[in-house]
PDB file of N, CA and C in Angstrom:
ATOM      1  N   UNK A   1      34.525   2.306  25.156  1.00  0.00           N
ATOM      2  CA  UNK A   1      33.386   2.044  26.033  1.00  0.00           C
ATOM      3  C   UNK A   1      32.625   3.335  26.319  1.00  0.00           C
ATOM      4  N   UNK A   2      31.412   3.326  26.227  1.00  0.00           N
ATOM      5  CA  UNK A   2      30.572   4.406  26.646  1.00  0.00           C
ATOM      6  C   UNK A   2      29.752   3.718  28.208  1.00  0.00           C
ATOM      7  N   UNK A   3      30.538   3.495  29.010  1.00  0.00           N
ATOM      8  CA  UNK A   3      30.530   2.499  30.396  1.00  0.00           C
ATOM      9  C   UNK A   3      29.127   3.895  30.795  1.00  0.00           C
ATOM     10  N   UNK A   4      28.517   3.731  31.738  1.00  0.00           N
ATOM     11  CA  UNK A   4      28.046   4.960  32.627  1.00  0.00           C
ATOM     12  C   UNK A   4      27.344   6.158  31.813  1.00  0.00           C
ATOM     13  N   UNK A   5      26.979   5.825  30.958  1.00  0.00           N
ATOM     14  CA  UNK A   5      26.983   7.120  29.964  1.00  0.00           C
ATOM     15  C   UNK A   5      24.991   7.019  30.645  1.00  0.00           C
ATOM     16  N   UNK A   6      24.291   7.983  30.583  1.00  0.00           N
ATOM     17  CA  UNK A   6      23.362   7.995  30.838  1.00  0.00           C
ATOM     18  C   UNK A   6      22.446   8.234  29.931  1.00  0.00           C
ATOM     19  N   UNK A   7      22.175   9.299  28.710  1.00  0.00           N
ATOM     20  CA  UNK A   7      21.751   9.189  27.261  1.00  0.00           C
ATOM     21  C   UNK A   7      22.733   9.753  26.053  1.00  0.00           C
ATOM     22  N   UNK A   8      22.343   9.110  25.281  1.00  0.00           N
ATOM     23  CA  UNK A   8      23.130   9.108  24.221  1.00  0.00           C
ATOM     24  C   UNK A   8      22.095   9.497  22.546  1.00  0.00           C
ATOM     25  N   UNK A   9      22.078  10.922  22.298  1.00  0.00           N
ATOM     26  CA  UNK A   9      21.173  11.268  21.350  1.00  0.00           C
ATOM     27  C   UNK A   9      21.903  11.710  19.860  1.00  0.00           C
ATOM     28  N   UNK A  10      21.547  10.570  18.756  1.00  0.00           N
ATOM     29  CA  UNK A  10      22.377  10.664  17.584  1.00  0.00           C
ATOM     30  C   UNK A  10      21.467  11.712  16.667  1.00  0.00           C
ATOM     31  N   UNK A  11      21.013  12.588  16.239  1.00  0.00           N
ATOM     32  CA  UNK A  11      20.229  13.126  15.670  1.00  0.00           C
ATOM     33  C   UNK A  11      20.899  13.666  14.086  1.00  0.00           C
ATOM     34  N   UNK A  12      20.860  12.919  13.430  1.00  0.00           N
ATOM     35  CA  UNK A  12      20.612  12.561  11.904  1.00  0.00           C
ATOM     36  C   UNK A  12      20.072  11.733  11.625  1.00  0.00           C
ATOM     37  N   UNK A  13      20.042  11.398  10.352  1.00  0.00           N
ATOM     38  CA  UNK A  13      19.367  10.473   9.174  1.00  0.00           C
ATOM     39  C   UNK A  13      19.362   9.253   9.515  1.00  0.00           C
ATOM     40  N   UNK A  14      19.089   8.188   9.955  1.00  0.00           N
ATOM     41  CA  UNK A  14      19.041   6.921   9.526  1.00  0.00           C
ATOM     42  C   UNK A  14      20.252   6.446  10.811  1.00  0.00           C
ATOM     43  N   UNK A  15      20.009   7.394  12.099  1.00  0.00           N
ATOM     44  CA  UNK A  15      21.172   6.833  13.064  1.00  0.00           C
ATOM     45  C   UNK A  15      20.022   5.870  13.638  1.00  0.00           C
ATOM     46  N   UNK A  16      18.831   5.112  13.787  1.00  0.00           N
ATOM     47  CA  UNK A  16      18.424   4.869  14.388  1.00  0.00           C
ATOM     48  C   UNK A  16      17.798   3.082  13.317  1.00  0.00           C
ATOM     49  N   UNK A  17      18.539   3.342  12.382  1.00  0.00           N
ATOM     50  CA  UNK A  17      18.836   2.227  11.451  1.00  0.00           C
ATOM     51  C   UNK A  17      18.045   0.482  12.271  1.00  0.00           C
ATOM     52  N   UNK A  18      16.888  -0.278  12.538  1.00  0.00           N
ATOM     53  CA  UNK A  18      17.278  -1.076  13.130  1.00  0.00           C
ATOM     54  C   UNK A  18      17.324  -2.266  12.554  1.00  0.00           C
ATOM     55  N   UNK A  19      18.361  -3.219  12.918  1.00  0.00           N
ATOM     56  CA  UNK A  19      18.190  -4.505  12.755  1.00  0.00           C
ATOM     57  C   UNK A  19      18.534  -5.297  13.792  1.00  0.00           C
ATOM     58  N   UNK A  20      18.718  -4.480  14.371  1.00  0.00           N
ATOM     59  CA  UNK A  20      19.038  -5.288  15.981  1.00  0.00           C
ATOM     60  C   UNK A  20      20.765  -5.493  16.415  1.00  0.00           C
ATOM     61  N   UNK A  21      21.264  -5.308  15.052  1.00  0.00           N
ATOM     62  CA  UNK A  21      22.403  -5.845  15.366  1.00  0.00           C
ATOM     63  C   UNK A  21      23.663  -5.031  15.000  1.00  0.00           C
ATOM     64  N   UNK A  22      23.396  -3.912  14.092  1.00  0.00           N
ATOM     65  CA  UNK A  22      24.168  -3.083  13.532  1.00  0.00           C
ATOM     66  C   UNK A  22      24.075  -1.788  12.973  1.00  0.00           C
ATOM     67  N   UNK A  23      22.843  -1.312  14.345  1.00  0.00           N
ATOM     68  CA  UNK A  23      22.416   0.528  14.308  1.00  0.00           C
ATOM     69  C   UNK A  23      23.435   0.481  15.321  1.00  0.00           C
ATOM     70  N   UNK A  24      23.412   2.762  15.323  1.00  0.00           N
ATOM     71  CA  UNK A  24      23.755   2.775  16.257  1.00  0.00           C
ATOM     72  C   UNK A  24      23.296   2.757  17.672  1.00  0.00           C
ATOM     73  N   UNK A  25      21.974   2.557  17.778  1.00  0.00           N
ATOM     74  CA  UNK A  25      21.409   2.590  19.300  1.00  0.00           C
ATOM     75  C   UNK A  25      21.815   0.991  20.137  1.00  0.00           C
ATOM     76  N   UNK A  26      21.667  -0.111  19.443  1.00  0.00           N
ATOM     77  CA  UNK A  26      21.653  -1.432  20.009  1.00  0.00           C
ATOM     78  C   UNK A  26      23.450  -1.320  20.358  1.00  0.00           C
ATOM     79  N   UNK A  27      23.995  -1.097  19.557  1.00  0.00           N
ATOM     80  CA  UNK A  27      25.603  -0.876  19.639  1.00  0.00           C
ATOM     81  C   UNK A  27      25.933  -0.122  20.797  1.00  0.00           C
ATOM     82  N   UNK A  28      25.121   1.211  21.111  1.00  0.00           N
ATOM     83  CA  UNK A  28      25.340   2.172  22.448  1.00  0.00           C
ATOM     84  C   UNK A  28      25.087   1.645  23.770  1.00  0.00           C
ATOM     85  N   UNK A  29      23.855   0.644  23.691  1.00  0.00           N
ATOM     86  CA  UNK A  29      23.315   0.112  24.758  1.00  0.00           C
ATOM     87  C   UNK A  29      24.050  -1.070  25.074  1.00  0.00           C
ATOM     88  N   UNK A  30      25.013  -1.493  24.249  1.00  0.00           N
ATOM     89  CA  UNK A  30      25.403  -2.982  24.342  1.00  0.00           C
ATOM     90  C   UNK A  30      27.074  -2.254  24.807  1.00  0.00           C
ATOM     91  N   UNK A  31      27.501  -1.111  24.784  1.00  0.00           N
ATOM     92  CA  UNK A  31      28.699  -0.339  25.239  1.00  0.00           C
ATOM     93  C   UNK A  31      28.146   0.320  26.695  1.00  0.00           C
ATOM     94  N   UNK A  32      26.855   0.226  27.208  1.00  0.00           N
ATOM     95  CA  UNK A  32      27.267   0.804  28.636  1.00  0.00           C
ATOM     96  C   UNK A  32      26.308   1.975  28.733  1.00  0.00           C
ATOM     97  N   UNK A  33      25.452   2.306  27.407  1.00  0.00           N
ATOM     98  CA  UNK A  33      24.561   3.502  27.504  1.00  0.00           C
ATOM     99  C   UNK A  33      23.139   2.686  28.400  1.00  0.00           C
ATOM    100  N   UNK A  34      23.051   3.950  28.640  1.00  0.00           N
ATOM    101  CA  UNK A  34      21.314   3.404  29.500  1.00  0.00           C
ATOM    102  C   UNK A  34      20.067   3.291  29.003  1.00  0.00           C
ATOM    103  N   UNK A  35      20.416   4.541  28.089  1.00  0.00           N
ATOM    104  CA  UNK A  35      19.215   5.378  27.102  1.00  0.00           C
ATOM    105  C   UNK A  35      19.948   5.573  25.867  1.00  0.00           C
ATOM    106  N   UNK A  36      19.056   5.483  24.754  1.00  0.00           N
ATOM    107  CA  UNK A  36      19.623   5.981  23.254  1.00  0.00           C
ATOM    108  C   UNK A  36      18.415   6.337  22.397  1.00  0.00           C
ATOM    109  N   UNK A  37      18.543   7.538  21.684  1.00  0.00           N
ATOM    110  CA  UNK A  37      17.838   7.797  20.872  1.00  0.00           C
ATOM    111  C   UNK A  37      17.938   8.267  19.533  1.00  0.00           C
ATOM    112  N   UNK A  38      17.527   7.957  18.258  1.00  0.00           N
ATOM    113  CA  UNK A  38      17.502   8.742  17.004  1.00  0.00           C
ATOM    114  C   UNK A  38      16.742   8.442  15.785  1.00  0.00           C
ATOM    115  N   UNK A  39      16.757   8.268  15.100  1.00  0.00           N
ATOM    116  CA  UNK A  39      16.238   8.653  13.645  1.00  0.00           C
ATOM    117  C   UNK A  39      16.143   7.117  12.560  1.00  0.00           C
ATOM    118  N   UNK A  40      15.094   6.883  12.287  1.00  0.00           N
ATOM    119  CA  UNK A  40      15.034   6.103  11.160  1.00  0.00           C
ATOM    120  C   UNK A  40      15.566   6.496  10.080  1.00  0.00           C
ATOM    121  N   UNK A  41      14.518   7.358   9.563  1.00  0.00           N
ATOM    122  CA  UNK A  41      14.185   7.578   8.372  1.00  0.00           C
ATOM    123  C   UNK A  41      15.097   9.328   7.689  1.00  0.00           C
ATOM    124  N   UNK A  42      15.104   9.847   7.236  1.00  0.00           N
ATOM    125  CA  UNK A  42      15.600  11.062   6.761  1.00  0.00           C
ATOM    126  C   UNK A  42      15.305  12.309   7.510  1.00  0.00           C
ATOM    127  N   UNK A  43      15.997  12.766   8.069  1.00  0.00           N
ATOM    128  CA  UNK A  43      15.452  13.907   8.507  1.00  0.00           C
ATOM    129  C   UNK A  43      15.998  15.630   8.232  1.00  0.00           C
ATOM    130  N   UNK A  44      15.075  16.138   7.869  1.00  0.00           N
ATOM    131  CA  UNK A  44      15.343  17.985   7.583  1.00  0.00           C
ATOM    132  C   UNK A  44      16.189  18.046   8.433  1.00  0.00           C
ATOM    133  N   UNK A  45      17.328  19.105   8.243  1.00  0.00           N
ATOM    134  CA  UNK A  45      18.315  19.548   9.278  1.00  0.00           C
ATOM    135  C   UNK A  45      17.370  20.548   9.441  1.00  0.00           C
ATOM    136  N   UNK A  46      16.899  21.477   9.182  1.00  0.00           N
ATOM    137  CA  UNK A  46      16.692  22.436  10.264  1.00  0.00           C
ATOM    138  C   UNK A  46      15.244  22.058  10.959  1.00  0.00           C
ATOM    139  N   UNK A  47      14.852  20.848  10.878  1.00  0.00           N
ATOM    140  CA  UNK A  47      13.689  20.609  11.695  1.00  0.00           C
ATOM    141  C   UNK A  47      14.565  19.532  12.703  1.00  0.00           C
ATOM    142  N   UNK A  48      15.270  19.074  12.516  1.00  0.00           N
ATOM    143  CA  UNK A  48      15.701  18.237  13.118  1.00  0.00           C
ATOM    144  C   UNK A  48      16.723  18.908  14.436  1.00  0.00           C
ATOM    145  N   UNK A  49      17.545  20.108  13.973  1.00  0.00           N
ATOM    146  CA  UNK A  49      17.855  21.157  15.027  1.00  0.00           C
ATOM    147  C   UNK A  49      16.693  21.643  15.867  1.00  0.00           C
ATOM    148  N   UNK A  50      15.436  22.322  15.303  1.00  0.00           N
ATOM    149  CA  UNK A  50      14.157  22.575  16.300  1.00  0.00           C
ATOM    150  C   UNK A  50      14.153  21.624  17.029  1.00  0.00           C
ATOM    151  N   UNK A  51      13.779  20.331  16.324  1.00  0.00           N
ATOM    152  CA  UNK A  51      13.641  18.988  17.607  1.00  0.00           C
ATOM    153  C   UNK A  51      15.014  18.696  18.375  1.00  0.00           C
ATOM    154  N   UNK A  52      15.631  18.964  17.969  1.00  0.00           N
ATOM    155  CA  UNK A  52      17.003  18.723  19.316  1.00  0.00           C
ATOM    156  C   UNK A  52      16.695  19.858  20.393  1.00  0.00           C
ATOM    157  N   UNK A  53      16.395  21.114  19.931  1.00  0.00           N
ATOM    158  CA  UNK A  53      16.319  22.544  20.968  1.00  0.00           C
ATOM    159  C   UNK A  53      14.943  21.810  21.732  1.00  0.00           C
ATOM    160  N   UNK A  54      13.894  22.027  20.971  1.00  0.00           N
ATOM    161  CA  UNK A  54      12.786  21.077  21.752  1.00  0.00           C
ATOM    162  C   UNK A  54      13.133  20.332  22.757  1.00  0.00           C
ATOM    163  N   UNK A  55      13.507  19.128  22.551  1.00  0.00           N
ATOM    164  CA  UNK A  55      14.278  18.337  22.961  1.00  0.00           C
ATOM    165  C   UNK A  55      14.970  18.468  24.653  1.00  0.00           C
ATOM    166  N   UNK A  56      15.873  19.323  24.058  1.00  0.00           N
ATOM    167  CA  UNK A  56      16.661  19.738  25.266  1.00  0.00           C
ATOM    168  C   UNK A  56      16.098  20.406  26.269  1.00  0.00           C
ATOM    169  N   UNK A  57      15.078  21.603  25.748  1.00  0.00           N
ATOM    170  CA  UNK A  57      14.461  22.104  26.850  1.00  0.00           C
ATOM    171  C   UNK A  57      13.570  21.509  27.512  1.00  0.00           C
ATOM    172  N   UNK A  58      12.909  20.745  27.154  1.00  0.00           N
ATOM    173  CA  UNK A  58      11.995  19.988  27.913  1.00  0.00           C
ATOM    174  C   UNK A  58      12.616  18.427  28.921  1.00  0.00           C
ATOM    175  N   UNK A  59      13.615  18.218  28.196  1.00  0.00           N
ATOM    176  CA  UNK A  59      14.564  17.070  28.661  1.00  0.00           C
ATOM    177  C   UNK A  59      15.423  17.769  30.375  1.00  0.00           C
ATOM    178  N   UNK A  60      15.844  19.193  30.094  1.00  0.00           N
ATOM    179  CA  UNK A  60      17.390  19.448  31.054  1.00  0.00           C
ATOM    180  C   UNK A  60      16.136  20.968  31.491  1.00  0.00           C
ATOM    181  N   UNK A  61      15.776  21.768  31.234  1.00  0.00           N
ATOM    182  CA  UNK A  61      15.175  22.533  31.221  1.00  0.00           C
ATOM    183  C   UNK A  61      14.146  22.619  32.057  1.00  0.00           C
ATOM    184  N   UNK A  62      13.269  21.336  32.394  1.00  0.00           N
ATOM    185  CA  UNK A  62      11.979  20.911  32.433  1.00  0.00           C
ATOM    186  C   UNK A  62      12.169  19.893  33.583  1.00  0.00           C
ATOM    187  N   UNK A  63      12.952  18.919  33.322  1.00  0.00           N
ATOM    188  CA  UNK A  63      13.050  18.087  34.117  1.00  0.00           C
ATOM    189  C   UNK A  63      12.373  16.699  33.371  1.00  0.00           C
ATOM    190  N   UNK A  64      11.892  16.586  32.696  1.00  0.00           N
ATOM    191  CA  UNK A  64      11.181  15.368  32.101  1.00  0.00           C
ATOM    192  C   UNK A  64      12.038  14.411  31.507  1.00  0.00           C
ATOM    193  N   UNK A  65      11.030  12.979  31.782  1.00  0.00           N
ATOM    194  CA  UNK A  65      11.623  11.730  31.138  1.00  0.00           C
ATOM    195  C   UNK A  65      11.947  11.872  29.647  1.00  0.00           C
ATOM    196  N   UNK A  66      12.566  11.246  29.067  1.00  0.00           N
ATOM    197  CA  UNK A  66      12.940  11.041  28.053  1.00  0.00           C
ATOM    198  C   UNK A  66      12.070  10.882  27.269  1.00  0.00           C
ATOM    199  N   UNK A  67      10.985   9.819  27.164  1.00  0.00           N
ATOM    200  CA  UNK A  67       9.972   9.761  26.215  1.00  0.00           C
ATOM    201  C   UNK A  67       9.413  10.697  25.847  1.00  0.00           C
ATOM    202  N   UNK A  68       8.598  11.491  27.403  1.00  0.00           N
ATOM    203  CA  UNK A  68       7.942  12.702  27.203  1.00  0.00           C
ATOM    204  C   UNK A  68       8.849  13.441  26.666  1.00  0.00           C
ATOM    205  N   UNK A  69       9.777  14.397  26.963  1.00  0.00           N
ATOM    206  CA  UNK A  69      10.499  15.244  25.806  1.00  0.00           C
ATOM    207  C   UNK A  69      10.367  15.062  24.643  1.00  0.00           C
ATOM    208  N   UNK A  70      10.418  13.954  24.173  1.00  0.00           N
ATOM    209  CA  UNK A  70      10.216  13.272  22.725  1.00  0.00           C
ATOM    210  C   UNK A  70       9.294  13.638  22.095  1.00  0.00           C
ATOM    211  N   UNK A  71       8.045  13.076  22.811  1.00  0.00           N
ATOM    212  CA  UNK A  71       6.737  13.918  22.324  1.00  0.00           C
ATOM    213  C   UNK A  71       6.162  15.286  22.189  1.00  0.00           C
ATOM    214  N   UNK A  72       6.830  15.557  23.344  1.00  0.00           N
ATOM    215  CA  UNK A  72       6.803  17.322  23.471  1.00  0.00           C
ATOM    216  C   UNK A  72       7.190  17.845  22.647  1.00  0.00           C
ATOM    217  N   UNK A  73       8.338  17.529  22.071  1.00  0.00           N
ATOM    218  CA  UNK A  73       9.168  18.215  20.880  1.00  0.00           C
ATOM    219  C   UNK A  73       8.463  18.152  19.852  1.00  0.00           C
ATOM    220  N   UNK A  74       8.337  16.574  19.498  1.00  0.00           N
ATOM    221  CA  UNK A  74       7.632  16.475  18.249  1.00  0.00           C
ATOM    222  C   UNK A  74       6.267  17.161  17.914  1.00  0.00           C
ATOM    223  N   UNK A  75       5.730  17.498  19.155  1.00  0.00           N
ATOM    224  CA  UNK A  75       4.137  18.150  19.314  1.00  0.00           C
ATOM    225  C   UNK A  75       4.565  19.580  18.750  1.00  0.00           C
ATOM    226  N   UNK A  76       5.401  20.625  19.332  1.00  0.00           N
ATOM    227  CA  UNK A  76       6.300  21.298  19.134  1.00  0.00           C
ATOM    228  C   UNK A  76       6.551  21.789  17.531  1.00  0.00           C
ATOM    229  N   UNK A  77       7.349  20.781  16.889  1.00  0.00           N
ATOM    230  CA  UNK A  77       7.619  20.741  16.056  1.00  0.00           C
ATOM    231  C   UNK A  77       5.868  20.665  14.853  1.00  0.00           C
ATOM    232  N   UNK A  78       5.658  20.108  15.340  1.00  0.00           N
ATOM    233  CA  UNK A  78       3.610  19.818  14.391  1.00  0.00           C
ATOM    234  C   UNK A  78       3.439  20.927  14.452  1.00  0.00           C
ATOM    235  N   UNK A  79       3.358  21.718  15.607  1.00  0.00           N
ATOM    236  CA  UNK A  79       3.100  23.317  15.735  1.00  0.00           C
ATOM    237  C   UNK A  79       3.510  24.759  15.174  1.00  0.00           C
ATOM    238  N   UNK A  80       4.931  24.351  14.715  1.00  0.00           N
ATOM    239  CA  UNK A  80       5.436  24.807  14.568  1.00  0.00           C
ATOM    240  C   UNK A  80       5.330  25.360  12.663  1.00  0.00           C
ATOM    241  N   UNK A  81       5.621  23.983  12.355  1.00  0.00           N
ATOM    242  CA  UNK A  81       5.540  24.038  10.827  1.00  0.00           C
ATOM    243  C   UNK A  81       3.681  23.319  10.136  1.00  0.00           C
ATOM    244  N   UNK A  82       3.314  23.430  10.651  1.00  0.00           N
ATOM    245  CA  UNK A  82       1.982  23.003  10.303  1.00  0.00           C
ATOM    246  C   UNK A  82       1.589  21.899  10.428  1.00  0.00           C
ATOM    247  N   UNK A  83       2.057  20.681  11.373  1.00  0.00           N
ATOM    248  CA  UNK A  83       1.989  20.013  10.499  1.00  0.00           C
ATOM    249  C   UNK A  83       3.235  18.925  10.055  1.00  0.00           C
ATOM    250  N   UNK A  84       3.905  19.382   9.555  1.00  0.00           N
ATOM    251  CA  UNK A  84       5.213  18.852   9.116  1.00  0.00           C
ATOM    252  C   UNK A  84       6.339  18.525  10.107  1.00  0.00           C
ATOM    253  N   UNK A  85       6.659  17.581   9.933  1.00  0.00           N
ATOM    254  CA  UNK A  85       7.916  17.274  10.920  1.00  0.00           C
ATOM    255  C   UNK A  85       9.468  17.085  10.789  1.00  0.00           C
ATOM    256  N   UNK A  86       9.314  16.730   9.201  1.00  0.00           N
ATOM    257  CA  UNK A  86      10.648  16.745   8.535  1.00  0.00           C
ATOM    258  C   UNK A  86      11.737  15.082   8.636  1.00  0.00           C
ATOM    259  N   UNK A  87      10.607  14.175   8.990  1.00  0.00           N
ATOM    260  CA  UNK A  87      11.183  13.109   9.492  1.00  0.00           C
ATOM    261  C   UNK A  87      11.301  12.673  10.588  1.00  0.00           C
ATOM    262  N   UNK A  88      11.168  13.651  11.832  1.00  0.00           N
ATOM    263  CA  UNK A  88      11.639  13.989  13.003  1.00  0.00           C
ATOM    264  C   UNK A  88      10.437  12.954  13.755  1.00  0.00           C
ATOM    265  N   UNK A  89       9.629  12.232  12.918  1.00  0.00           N
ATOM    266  CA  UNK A  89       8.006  11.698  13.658  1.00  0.00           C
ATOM    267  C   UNK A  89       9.021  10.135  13.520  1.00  0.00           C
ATOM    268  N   UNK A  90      10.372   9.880  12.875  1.00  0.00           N
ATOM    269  CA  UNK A  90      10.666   8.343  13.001  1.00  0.00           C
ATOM    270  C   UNK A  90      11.834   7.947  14.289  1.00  0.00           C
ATOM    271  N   UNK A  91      11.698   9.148  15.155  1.00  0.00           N
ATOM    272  CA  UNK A  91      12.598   9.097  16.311  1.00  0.00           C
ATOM    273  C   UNK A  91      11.940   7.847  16.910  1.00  0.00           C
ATOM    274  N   UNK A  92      13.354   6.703  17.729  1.00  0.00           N
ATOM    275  CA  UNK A  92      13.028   5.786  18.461  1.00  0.00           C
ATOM    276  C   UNK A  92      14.246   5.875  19.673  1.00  0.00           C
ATOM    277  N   UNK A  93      13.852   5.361  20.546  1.00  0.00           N
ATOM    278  CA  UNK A  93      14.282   5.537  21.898  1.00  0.00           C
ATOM    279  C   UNK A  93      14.364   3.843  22.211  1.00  0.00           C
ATOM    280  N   UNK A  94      15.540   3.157  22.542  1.00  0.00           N
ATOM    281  CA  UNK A  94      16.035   2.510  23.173  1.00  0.00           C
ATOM    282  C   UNK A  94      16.228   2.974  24.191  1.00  0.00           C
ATOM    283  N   UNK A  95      16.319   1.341  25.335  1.00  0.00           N
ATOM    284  CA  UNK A  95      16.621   1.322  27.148  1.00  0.00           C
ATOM    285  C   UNK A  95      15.701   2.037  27.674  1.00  0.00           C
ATOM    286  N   UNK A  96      16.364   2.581  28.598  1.00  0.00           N
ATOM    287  CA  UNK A  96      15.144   2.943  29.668  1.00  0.00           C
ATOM    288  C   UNK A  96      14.511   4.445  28.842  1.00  0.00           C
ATOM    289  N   UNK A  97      13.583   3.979  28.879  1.00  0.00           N
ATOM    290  CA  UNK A  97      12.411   5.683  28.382  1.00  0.00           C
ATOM    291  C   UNK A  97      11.939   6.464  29.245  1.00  0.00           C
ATOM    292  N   UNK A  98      12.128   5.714  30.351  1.00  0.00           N
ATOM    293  CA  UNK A  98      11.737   6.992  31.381  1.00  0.00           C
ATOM    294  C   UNK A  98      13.099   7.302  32.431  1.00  0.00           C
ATOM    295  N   UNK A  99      14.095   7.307  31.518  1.00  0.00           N
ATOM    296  CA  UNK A  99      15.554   7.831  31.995  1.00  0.00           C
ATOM    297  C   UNK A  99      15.127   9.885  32.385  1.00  0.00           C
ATOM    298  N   UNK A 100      15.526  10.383  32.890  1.00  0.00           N
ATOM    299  CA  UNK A 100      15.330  11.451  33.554  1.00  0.00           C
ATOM    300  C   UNK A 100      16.963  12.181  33.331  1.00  0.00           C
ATOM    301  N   UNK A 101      17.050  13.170  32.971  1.00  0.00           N
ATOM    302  CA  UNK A 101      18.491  13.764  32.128  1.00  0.00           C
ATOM    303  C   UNK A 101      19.394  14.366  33.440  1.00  0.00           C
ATOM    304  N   UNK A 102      18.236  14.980  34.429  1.00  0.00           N
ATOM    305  CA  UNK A 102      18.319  16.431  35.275  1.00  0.00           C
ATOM    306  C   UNK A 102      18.098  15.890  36.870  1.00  0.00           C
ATOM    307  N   UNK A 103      18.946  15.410  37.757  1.00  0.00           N
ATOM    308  CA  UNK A 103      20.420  16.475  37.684  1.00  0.00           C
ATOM    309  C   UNK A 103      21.096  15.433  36.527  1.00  0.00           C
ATOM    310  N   UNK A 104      22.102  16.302  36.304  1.00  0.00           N
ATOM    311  CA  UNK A 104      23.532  15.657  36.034  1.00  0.00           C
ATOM    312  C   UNK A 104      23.837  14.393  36.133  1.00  0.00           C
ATOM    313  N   UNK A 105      24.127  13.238  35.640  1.00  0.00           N
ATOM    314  CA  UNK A 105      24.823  12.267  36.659  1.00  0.00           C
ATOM    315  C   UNK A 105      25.055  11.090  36.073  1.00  0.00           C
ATOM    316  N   UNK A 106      25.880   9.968  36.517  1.00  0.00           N
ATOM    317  CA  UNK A 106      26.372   8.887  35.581  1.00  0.00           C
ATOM    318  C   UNK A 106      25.042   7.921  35.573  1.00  0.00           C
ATOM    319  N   UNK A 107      24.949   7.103  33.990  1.00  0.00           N
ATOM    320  CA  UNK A 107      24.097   6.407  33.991  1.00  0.00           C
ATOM    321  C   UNK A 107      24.302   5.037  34.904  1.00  0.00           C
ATOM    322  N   UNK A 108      23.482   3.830  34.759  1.00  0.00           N
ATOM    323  CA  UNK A 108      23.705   2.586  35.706  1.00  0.00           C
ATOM    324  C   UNK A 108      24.928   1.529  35.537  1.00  0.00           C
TER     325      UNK A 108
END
């Protein structure tokens, strides 16, 4: 059980797989997560590390919802490499999107 868990961020390739019934995000949310986020499609590891650092700082760092971090990063990331994102543009976010990381604390 991932009972209480508040987000749950898979960041590789194809964790964000959907069919509704057998990714891993619908599976996290249906175990107790609040929030879940990751990846369709293929993604660069080392763009996909930028977007996790992204990510984090704007998520725990910042104080921001979940979605926004998302975008931030990915804006981030456009900036960064020209342009290019490395895959990192097929991130999807299950449950609540405007889950908030900061403080600390168990999800619902």
């Amino acid at each position: 059980m991932m009972n209480r868990c508040l987000f749950a961020f898979f960041n590789g390739c194809h964790t964000a797989d959907s069919d509704g019934v057998n990714d891993l995000l619908t599976a996290s949310l249906d175990k107790g997560v609040q929030s879940a986020m990751g990846f369709e499609d293929e993604v660069t590891a080392l763009l996909a590390e930028d977007f996790a650092a992204y990510f984090w700082h704007y998520a725990l760092d910042k104080g921001w919802m979940v979605v926004l971090a998302t975008n931030a990063a990915l804006a981030d990331l456009e900036d960064k490499y020209f342009g290019v994102t490395g895959g990192c543009e097929s991130w999807v976010l299950h449950g609540d999107i405007a889950t908030v990381l900061r403080p600390a604390r168990y999800g619902h």
